[in-house]
C-alpha atoms as a PDB file:
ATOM      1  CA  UNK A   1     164.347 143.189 136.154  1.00  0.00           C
ATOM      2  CA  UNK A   2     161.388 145.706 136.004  1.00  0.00           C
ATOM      3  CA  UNK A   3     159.650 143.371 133.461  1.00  0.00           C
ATOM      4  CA  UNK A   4     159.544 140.656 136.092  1.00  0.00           C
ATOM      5  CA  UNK A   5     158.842 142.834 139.024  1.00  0.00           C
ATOM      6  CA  UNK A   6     155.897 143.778 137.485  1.00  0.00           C
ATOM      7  CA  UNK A   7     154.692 140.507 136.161  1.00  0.00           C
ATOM      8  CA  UNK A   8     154.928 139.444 140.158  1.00  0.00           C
ATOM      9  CA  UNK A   9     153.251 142.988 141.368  1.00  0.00           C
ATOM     10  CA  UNK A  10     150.433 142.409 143.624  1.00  0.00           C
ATOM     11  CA  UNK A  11     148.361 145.266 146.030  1.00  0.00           C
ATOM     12  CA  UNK A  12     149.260 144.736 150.010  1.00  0.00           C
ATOM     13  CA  UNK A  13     146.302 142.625 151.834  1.00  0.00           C
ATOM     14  CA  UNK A  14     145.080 146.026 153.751  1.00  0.00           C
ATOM     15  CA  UNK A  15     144.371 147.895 150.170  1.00  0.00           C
ATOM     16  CA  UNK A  16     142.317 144.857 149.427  1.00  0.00           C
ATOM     17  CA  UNK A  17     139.724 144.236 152.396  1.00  0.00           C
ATOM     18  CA  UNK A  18     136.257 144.306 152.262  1.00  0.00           C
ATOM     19  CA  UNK A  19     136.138 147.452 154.038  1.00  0.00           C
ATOM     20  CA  UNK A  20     138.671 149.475 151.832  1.00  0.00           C
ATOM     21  CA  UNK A  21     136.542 148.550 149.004  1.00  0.00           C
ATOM     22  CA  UNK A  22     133.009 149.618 150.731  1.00  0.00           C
ATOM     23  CA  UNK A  23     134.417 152.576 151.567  1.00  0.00           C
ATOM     24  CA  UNK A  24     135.447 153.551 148.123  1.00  0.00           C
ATOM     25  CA  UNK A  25     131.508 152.499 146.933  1.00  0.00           C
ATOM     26  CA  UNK A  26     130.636 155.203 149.088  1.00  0.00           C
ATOM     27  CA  UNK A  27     132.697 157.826 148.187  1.00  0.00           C
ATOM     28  CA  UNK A  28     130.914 157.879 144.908  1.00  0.00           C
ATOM     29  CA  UNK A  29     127.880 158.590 146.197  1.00  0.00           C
ATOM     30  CA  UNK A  30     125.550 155.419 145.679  1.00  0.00           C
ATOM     31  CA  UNK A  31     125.167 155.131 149.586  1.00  0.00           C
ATOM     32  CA  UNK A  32     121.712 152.643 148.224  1.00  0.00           C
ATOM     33  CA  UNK A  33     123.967 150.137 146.158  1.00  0.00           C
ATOM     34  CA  UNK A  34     121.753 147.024 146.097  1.00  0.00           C
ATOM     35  CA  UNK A  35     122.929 144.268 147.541  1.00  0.00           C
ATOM     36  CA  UNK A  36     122.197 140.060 146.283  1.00  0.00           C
ATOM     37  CA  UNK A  37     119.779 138.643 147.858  1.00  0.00           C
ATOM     38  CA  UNK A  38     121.194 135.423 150.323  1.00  0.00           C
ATOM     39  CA  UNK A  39     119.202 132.867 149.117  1.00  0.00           C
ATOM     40  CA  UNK A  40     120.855 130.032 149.404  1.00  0.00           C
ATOM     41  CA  UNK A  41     120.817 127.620 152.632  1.00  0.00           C
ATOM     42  CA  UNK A  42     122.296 125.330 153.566  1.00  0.00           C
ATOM     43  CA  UNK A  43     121.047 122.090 152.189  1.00  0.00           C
ATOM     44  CA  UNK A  44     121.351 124.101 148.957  1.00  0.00           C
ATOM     45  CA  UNK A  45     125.080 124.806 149.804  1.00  0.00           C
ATOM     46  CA  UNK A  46     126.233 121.362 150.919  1.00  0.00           C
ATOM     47  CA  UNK A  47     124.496 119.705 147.950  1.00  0.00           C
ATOM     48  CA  UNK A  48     126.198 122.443 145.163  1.00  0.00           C
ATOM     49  CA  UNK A  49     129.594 121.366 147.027  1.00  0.00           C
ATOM     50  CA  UNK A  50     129.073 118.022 146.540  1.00  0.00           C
ATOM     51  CA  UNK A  51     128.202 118.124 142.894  1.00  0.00           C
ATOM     52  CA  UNK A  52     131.041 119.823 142.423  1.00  0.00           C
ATOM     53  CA  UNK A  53     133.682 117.588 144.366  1.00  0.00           C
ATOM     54  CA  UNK A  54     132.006 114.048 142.721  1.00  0.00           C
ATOM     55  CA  UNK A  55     131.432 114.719 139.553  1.00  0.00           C
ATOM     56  CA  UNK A  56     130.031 112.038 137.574  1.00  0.00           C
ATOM     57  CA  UNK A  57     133.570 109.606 136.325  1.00  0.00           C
ATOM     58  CA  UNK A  58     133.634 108.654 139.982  1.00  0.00           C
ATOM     59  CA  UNK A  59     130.179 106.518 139.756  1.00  0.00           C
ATOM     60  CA  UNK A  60     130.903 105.280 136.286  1.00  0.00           C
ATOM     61  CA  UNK A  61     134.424 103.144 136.901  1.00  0.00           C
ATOM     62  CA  UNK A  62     134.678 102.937 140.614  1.00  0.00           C
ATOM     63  CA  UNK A  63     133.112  99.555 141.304  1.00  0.00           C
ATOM     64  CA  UNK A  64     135.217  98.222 138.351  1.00  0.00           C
ATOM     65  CA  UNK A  65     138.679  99.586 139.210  1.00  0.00           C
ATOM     66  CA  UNK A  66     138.374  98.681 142.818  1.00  0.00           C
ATOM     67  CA  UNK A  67     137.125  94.790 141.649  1.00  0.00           C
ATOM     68  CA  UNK A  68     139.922  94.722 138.924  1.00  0.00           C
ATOM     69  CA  UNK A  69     142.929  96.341 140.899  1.00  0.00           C
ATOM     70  CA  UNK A  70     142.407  97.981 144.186  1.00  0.00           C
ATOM     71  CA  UNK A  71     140.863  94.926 145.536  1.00  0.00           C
ATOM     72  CA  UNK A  72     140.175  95.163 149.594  1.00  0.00           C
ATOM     73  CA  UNK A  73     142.335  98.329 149.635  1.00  0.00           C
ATOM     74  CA  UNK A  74     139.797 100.479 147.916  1.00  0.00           C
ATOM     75  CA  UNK A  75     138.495 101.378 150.964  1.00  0.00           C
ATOM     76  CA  UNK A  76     141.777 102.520 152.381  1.00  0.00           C
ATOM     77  CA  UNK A  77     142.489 104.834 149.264  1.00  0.00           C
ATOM     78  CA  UNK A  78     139.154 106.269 149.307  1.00  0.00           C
ATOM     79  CA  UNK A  79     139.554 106.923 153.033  1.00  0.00           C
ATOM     80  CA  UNK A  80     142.959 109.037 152.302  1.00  0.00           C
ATOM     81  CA  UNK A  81     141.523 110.396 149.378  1.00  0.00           C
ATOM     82  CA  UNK A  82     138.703 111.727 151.202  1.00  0.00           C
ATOM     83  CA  UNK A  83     141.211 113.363 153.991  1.00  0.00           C
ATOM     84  CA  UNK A  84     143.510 114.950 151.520  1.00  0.00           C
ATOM     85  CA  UNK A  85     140.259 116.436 149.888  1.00  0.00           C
ATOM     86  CA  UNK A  86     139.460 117.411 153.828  1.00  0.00           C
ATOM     87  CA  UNK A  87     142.335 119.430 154.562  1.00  0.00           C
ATOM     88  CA  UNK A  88     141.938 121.663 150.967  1.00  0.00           C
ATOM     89  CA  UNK A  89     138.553 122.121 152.013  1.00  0.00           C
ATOM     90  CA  UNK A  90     140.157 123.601 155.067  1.00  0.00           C
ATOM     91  CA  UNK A  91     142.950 125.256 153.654  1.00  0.00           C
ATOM     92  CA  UNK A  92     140.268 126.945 151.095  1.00  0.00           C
ATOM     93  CA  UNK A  93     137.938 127.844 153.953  1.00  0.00           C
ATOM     94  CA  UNK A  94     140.776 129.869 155.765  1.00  0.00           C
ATOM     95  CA  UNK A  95     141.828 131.333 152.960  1.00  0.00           C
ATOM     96  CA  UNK A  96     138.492 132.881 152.028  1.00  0.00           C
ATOM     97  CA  UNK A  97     138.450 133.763 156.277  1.00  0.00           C
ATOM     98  CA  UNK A  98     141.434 135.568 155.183  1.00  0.00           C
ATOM     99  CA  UNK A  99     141.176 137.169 151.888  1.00  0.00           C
ATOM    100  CA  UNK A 100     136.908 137.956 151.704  1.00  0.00           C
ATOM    101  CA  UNK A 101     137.330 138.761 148.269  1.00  0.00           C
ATOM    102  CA  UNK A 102     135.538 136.737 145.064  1.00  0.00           C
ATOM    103  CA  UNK A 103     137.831 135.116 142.759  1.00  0.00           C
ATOM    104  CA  UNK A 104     138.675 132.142 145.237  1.00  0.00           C
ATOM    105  CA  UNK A 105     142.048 130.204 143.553  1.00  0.00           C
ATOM    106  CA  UNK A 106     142.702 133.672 141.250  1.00  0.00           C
ATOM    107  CA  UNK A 107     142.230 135.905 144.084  1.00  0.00           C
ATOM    108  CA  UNK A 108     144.574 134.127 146.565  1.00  0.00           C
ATOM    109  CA  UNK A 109     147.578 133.349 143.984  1.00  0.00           C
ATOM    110  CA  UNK A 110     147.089 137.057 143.172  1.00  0.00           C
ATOM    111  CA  UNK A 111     147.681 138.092 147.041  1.00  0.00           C
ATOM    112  CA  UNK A 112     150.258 135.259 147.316  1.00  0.00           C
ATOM    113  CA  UNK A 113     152.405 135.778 144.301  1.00  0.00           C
ATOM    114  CA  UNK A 114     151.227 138.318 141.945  1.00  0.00           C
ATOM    115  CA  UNK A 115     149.190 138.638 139.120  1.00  0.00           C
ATOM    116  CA  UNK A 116     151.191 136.104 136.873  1.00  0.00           C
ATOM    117  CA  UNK A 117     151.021 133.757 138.547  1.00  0.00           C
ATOM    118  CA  UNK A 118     147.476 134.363 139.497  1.00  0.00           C
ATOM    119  CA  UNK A 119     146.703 134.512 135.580  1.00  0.00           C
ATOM    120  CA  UNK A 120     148.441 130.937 135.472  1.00  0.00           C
ATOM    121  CA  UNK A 121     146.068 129.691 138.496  1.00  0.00           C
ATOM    122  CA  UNK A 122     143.165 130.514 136.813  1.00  0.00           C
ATOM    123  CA  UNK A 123     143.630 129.780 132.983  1.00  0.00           C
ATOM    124  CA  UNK A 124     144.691 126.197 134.845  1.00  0.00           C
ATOM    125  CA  UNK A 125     141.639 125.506 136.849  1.00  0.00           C
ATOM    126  CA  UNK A 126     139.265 126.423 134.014  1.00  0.00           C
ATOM    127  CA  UNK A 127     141.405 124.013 131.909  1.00  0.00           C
ATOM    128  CA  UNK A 128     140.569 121.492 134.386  1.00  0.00           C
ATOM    129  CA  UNK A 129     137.046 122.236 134.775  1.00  0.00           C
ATOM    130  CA  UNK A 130     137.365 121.196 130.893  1.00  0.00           C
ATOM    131  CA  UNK A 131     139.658 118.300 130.884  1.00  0.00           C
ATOM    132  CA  UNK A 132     137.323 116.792 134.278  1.00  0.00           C
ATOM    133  CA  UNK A 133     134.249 117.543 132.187  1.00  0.00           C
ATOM    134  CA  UNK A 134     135.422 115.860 129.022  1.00  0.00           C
ATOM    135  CA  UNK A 135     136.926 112.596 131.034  1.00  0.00           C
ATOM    136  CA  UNK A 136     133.195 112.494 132.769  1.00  0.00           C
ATOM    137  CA  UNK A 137     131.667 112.143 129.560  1.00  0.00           C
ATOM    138  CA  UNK A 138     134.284 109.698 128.124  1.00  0.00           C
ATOM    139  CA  UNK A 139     133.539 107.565 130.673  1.00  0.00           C
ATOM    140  CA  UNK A 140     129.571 107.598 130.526  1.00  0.00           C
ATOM    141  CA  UNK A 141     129.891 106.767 126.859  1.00  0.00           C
ATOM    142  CA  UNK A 142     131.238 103.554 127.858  1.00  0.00           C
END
């Protein structure tokens, strides 16, 4: 039982804020810590989002799929596609409202569920990023 307790253990929300952990920079003593420059706009944001939603197997079979299968429904399934992509945009945006933390899917199982389960979340998404990245190029080779 105290194997699986602490594969689930996880820090409360109020030892994690933002302000919890600017207060501990401070107490040892680099009161200048630099700070990233915000460079980014956002033109530069919205476009870095986008690339990263579309990817590139969505140009290569589309117009072929919808011709062979969807037929006059393609529009409808890209429509609800594009809302269920909506709402985890939203869910994603109050979650990082929430929890101002880096780490985004990691960081939220880990306040969620624990650190196992945050380890899972993350090892899965970079298998995807994989997996999505090797599909892309399968389908350019065509």
């Amino acid at each position: 039982m105290h194997a699986l307790r602490l594969a689930f253990w996880r820090k409360p929300l109020h030892l994690e804020s933002s302000s919890s952990s600017h207060s501990l920079q401070h107490e040892g003593g680099s009161d200048d810590a630099p700070e990233m420059a915000r460079t980014l706009g956002l033109f530069d944001l919205v476009m870095l989002g986008i690339g990263g939603t579309v990817g590139s197997g969505v140009f290569a079979t589309a117009g072929l799929i919808a011709s062979s299968y969807a037929g006059p429904a393609a529009t409808l399934s890209w429509l609800l596609a594009g809302a269920g992509c909506l709402l985890s945009g939203l869910s994603f945006m109050e979650l990082a409202c929430l929890i101002p933390s880096a780490g985004s899917t990691y960081a939220y199982s880990y306040h969620a569920l624990g650190e196992l389960p945050a380890l899972v979340a993350g090892f899965l998404l970079t298998l995807e990023y994989g997996v999505s990245s090797a599909g892309g190029a399968r389908s350019w080779s065509d």
